[in-house]
Protein backbone atom coordinates (compact mmCIF):
# COMPACT_ATOMS: atom_id res chain seq x y z
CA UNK A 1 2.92 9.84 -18.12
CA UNK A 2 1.04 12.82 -17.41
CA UNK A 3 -2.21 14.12 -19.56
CA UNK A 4 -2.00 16.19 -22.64
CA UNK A 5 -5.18 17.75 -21.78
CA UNK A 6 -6.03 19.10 -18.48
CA UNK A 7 -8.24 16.76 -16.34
CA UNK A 8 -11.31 18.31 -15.77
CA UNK A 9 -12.83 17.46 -12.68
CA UNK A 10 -16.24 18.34 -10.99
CA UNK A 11 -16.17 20.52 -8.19
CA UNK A 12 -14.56 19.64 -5.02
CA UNK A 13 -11.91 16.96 -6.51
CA UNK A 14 -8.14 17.23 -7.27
CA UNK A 15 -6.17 14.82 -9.41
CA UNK A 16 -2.48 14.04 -9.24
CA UNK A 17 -0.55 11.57 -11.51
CA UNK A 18 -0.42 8.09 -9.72
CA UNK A 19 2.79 5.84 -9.15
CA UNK A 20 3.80 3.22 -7.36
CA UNK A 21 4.34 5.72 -4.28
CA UNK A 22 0.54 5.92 -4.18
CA UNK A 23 0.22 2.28 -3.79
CA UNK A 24 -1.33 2.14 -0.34
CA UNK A 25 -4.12 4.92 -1.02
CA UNK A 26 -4.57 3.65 -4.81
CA UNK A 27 -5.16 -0.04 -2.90
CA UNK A 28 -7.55 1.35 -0.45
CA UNK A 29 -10.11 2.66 -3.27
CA UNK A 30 -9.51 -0.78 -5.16
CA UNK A 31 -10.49 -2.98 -2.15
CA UNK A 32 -13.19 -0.40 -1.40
CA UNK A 33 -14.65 -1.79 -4.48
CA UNK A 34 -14.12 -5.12 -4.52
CA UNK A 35 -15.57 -5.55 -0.95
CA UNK A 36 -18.79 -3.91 -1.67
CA UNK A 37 -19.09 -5.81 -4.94
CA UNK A 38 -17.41 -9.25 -3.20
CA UNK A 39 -17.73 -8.86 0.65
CA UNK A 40 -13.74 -8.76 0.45
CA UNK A 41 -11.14 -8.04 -2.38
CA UNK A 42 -9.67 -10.73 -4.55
CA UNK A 43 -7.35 -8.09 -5.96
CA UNK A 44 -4.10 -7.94 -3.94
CA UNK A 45 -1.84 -5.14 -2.91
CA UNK A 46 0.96 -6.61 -5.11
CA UNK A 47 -1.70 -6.22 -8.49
CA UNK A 48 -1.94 -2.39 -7.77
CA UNK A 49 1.79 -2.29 -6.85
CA UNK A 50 2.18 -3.94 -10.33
CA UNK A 51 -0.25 -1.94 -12.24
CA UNK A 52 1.33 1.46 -10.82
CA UNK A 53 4.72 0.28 -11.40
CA UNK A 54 4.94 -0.51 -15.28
CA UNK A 55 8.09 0.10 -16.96
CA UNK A 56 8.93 0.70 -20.59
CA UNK A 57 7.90 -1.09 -22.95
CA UNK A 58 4.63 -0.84 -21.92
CA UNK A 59 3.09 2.73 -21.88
CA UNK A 60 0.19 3.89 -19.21
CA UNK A 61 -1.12 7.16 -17.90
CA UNK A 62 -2.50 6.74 -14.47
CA UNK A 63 -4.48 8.83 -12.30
CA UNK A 64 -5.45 9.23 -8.65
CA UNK A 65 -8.54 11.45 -7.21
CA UNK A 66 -9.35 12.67 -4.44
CA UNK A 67 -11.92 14.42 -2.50
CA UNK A 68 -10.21 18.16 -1.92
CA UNK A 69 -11.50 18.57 1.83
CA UNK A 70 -10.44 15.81 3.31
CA UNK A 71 -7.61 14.32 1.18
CA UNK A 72 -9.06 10.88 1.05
CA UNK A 73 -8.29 8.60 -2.38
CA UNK A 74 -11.26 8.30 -4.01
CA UNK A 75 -10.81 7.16 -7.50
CA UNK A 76 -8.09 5.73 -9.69
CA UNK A 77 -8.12 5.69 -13.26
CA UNK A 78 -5.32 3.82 -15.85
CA UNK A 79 -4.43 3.04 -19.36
CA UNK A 80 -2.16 1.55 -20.70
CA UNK A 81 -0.98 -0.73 -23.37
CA UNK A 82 1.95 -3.57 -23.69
CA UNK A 83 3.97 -4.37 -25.75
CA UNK A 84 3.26 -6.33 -29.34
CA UNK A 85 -0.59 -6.09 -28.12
CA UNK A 86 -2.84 -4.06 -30.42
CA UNK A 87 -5.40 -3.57 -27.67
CA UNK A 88 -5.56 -0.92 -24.84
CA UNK A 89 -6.62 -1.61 -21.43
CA UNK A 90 -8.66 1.01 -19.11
CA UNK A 91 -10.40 1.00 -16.03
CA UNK A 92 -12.23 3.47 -13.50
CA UNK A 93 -12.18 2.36 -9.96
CA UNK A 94 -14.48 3.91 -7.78
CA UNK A 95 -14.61 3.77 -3.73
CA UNK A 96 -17.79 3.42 -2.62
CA UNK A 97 -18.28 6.21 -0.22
CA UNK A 98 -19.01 8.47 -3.36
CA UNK A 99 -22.95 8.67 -4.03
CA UNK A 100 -24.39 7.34 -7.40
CA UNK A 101 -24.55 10.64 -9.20
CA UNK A 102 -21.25 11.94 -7.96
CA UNK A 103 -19.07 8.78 -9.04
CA UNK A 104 -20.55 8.91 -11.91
CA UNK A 105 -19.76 12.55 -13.08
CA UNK A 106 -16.25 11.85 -11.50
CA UNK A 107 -15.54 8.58 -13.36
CA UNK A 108 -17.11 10.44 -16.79
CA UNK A 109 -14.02 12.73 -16.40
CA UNK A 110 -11.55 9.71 -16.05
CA UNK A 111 -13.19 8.21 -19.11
CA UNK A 112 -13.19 10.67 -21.20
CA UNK A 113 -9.64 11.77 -20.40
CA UNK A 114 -8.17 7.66 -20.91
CA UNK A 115 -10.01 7.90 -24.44
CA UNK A 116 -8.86 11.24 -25.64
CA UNK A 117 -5.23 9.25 -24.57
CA UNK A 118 -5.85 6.08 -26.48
CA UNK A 119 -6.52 7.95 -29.44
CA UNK A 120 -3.44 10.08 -28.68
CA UNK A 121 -1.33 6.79 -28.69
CA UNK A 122 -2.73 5.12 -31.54
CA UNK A 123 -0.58 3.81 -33.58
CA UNK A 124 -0.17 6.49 -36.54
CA UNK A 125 -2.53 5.59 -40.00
CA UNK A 126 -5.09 2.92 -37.63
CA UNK A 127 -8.31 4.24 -38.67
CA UNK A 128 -9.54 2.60 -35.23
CA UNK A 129 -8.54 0.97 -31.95
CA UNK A 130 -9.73 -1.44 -29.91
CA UNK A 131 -10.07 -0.60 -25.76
CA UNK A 132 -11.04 -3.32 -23.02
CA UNK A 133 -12.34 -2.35 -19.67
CA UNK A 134 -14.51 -4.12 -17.26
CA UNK A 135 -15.67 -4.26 -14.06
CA UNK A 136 -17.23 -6.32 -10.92
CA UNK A 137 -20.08 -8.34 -12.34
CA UNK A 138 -22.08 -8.01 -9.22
CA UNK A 139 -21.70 -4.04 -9.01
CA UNK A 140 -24.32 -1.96 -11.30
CA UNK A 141 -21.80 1.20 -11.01
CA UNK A 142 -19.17 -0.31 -12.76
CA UNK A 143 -21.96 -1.67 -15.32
CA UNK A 144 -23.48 1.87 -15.59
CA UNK A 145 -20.13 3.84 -15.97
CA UNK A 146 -18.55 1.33 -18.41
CA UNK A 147 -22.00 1.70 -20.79
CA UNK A 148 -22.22 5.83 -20.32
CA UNK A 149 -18.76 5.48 -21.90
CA UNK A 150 -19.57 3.48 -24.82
CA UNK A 151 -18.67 -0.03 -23.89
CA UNK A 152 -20.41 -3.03 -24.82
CA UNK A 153 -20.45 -6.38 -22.53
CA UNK A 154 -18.47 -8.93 -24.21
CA UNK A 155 -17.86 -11.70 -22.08
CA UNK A 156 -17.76 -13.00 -18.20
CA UNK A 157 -14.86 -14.15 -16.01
CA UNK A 158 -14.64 -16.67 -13.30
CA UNK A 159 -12.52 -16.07 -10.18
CA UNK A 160 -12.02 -20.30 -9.47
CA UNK A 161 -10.37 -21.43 -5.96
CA UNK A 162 -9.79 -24.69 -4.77
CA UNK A 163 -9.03 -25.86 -1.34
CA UNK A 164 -5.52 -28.03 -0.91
CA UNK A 165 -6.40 -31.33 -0.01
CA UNK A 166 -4.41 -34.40 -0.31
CA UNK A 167 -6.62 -36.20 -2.91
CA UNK A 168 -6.60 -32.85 -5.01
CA UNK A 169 -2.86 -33.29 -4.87
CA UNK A 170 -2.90 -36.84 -6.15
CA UNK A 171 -2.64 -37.00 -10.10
CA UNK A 172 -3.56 -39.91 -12.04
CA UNK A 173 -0.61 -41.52 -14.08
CA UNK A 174 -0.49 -40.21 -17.51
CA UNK A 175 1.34 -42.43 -19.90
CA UNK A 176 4.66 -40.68 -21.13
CA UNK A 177 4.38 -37.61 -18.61
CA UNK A 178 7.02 -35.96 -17.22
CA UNK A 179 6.90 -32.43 -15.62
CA UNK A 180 9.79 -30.30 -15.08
CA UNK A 181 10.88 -26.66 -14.31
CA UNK A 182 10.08 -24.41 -17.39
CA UNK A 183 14.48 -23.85 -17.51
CA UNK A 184 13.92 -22.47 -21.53
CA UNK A 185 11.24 -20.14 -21.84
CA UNK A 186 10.66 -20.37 -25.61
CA UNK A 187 9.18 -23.62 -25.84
CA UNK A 188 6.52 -22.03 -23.16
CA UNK A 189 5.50 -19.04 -24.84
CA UNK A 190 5.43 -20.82 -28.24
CA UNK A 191 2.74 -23.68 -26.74
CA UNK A 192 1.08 -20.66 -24.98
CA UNK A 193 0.41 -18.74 -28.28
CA UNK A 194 -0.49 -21.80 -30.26
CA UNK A 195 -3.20 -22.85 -27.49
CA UNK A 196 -4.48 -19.57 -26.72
CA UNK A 197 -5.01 -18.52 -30.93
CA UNK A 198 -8.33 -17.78 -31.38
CA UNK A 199 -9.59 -17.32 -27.52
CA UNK A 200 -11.29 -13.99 -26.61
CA UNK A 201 -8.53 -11.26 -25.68
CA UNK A 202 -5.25 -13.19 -26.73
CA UNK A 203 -3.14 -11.31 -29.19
CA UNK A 204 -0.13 -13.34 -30.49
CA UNK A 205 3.39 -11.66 -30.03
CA UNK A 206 6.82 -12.07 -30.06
CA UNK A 207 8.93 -13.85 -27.68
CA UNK A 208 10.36 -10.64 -26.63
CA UNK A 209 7.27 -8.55 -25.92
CA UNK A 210 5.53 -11.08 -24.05
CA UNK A 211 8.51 -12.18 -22.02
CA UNK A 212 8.59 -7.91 -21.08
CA UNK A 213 4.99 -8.03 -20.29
CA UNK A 214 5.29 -11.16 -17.75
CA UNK A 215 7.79 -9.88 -15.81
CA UNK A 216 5.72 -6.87 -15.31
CA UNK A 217 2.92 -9.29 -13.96
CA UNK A 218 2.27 -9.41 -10.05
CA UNK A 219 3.82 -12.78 -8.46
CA UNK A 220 6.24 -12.87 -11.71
CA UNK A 221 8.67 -16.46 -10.52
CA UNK A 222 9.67 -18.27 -13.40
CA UNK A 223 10.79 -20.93 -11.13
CA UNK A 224 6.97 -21.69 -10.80
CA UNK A 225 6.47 -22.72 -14.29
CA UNK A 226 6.22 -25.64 -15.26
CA UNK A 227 6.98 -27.61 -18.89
CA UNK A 228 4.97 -30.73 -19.12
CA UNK A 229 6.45 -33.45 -21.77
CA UNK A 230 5.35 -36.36 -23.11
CA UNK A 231 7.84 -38.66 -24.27
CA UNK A 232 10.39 -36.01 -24.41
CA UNK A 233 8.17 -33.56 -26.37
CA UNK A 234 6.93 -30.46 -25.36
CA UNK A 235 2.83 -31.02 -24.49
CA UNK A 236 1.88 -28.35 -21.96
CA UNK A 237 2.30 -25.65 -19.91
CA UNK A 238 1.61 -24.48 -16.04
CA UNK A 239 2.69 -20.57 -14.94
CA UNK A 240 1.90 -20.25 -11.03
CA UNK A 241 2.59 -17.06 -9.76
CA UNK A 242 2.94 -15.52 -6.33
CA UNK A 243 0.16 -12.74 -6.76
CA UNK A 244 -2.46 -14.16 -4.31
CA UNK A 245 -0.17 -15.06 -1.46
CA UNK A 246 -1.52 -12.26 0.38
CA UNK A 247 -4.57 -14.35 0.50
CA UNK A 248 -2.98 -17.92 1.32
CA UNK A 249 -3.27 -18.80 -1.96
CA UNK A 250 -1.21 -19.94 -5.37
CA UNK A 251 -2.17 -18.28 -8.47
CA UNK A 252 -2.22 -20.35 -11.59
CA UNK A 253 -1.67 -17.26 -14.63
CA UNK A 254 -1.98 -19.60 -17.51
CA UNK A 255 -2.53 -23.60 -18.29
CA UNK A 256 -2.39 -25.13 -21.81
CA UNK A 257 -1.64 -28.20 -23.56
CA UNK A 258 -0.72 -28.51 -26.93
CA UNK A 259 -3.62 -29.57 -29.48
CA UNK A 260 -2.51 -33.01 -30.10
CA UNK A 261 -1.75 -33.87 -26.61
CA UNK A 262 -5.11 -32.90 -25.29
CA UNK A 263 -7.68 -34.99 -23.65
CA UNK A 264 -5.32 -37.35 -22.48
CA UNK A 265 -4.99 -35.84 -18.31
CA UNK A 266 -2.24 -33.86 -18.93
CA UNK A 267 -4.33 -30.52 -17.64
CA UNK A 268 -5.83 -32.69 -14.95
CA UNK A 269 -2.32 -33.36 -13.69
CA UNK A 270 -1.03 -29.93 -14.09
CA UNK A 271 -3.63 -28.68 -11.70
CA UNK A 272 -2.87 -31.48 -8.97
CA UNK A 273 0.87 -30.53 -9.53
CA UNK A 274 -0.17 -27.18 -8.47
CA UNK A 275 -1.74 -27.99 -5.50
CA UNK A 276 0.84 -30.02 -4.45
CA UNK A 277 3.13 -26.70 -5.13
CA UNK A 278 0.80 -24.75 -2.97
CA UNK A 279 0.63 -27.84 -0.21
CA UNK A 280 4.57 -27.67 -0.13
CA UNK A 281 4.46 -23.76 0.32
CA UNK A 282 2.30 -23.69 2.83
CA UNK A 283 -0.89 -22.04 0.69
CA UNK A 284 -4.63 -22.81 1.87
CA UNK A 285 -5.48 -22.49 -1.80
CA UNK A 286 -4.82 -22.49 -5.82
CA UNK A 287 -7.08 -19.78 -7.34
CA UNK A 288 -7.69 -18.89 -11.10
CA UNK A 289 -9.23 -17.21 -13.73
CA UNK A 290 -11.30 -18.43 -16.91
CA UNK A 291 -13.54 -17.13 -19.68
CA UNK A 292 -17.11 -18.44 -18.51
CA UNK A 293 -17.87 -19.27 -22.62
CA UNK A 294 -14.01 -21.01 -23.10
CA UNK A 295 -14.11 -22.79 -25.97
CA UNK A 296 -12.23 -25.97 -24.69
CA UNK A 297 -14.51 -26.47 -21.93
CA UNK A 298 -12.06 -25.13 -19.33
CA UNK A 299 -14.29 -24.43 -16.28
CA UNK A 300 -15.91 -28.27 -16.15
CA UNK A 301 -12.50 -29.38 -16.16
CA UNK A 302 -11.37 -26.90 -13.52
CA UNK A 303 -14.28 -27.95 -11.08
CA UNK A 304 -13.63 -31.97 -11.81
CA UNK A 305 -9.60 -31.15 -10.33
CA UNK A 306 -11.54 -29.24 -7.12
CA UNK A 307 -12.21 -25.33 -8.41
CA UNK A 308 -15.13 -23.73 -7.50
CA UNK A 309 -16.46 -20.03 -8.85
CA UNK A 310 -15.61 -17.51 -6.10
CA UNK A 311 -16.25 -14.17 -8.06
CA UNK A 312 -17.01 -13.11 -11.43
CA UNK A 313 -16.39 -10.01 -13.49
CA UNK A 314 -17.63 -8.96 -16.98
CA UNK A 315 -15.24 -8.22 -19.95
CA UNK A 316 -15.99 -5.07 -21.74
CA UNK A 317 -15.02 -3.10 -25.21
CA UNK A 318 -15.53 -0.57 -27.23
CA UNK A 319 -13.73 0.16 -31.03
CA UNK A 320 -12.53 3.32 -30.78
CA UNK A 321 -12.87 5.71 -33.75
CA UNK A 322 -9.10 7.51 -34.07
């Protein structure tokens, strides 16, 4: 969805409207970035492809710039916002070749132009709005660009991987536990929105709206999720995805066990199940993200099943005056 306002760029820049045609030069300045905050890019070319590609329900204006002399992608900025979630979600990538002062006057433009849309978009009557962004947390650009634009540092994200081995694959009995393709779909989203109530960045919503904004998700196999029961009753969840197969590796979107069923091994077996997934498919590794400051403890039981902190990024927001 194009701008309502012209983009106003400094001199020597042009910006055209990004889609998923644009994947390849849209990945190039997002791996730019990773690898000089990582030494390589967790992100995939599937994420981008994803990202670029939305479909309706969700709504996004996207971006890509570029230097005018030589054509080369330089920056890509996005917004957008799903469906059922009250929140909109920004970012400025940057590739690296750009000096300090000049990425920063580009990716002012790009900010100022996804805010003036989020308050476009807003629903009508919300006196405010609230906008997450964030960025590599060992890159100061990203830092400095997010803070020139009014964000505040909320919170900081582990990138966990785990090699495959066959002890990781080897799950201790569990009394009652059985695991079994996710076939219904309700039962999963319903443990997923009871589990997740309350964490940092979940937003409860319908069956509908979040079953639209999973299939939009890079990876998106149903066949990779997984119900756990215990005694017949619904106790937890595992959703693998295909996003990091690029890198030889099974991603694990979202793990949860129901309140009551907790603290009994059932997460500790859901991770070896997925290892034994990846094993099967031939993966090198199961990778993850988690909220450093999870309330349930999350990464000390992700490093007892084998997961170790790879990368990290900071979580960002700012509330948005409409």
């Amino acid at each position: 969805m194009p701008a309502s306002r012209p983009v106003r760029l400094p001199d020597g820049f042009t910006a055209e409207p990004a889609t998923a045609a644009h994947t390849e030069d849209v990945y190039a300045v997002t791996a730019a970035e990773m690898t000089e905050a990582f030494g390589f890019s967790p992100l995939t070319e599937d994420d981008v492809r994803a990202d670029l590609g939305v479909e309706p329900p969700t709504v996004t204006m996207q971006w890509l710039v570029r230097e005018r002399a030589t054509g080369a992608p330089v920056q890509w900025w996005a917004v957008m916002i799903d469906p059922g979630d009250p929140t909109f979600h920004l970012w400025v990538r940057t590739h690296p070749r750009l000096p300090d002062p000049v990425r920063d006057e580009v990716a002012a433009a790009g900010f100022s132009l996804l805010l003036h849309w989020v308050r476009e978009h807003a629903s009508d009557g919300q006196q405010g709005v609230r906008v997450q962004s964030g960025c590599p947390a060992s890159g100061d650009a990203g830092r400095r660009q997010l803070q020139g634009a009014g964000f505040a540092h909320e919170r900081t994200f582990w990138e966990m991987v785990g090699d495959v081995t066959e002890a990781r694959r080897a799950a201790v009995p569990v009394a009652g536990l059985e695991l079994g393709r996710a076939d219904d779909l309700r039962p999963v989203h319903r443990i997923l929105d009871d589990s997740f109530a309350g964490h940092y960045g979940h937003e409860p919503r319908g069956f509908d709206d979040w079953l639209a904004f999973e299939r939009s998700y890079a990876g998106y196999d149903p066949e990779l999720w997984v119900l756990a029961r215990i005694d017949g009753e619904p106790a937890g969840v595992l959703q693998m995805t295909r996003r990091a197969q690029a890198l030889d590796q099974l991603y694990v979107a979202e793990i949860a066990t129901v309140e009551r069923f907790r603290r009994r091994g059932i997460a500790s077996a859901l991770l070896a199940h997925a290892f034994d997934v990846a094993a099967v498919e031939g993966l090198a590794q199961v990778s993850l993200h988690v909220d450093s400051d999870n309330a349930h403890a999350a990464p000390a039981v992700y490093r007892r099943a084998g997961f170790e902190v790879r990368t990290s990024f900071h979580a960002y927001a700012r509330n948005l005056t409409t």
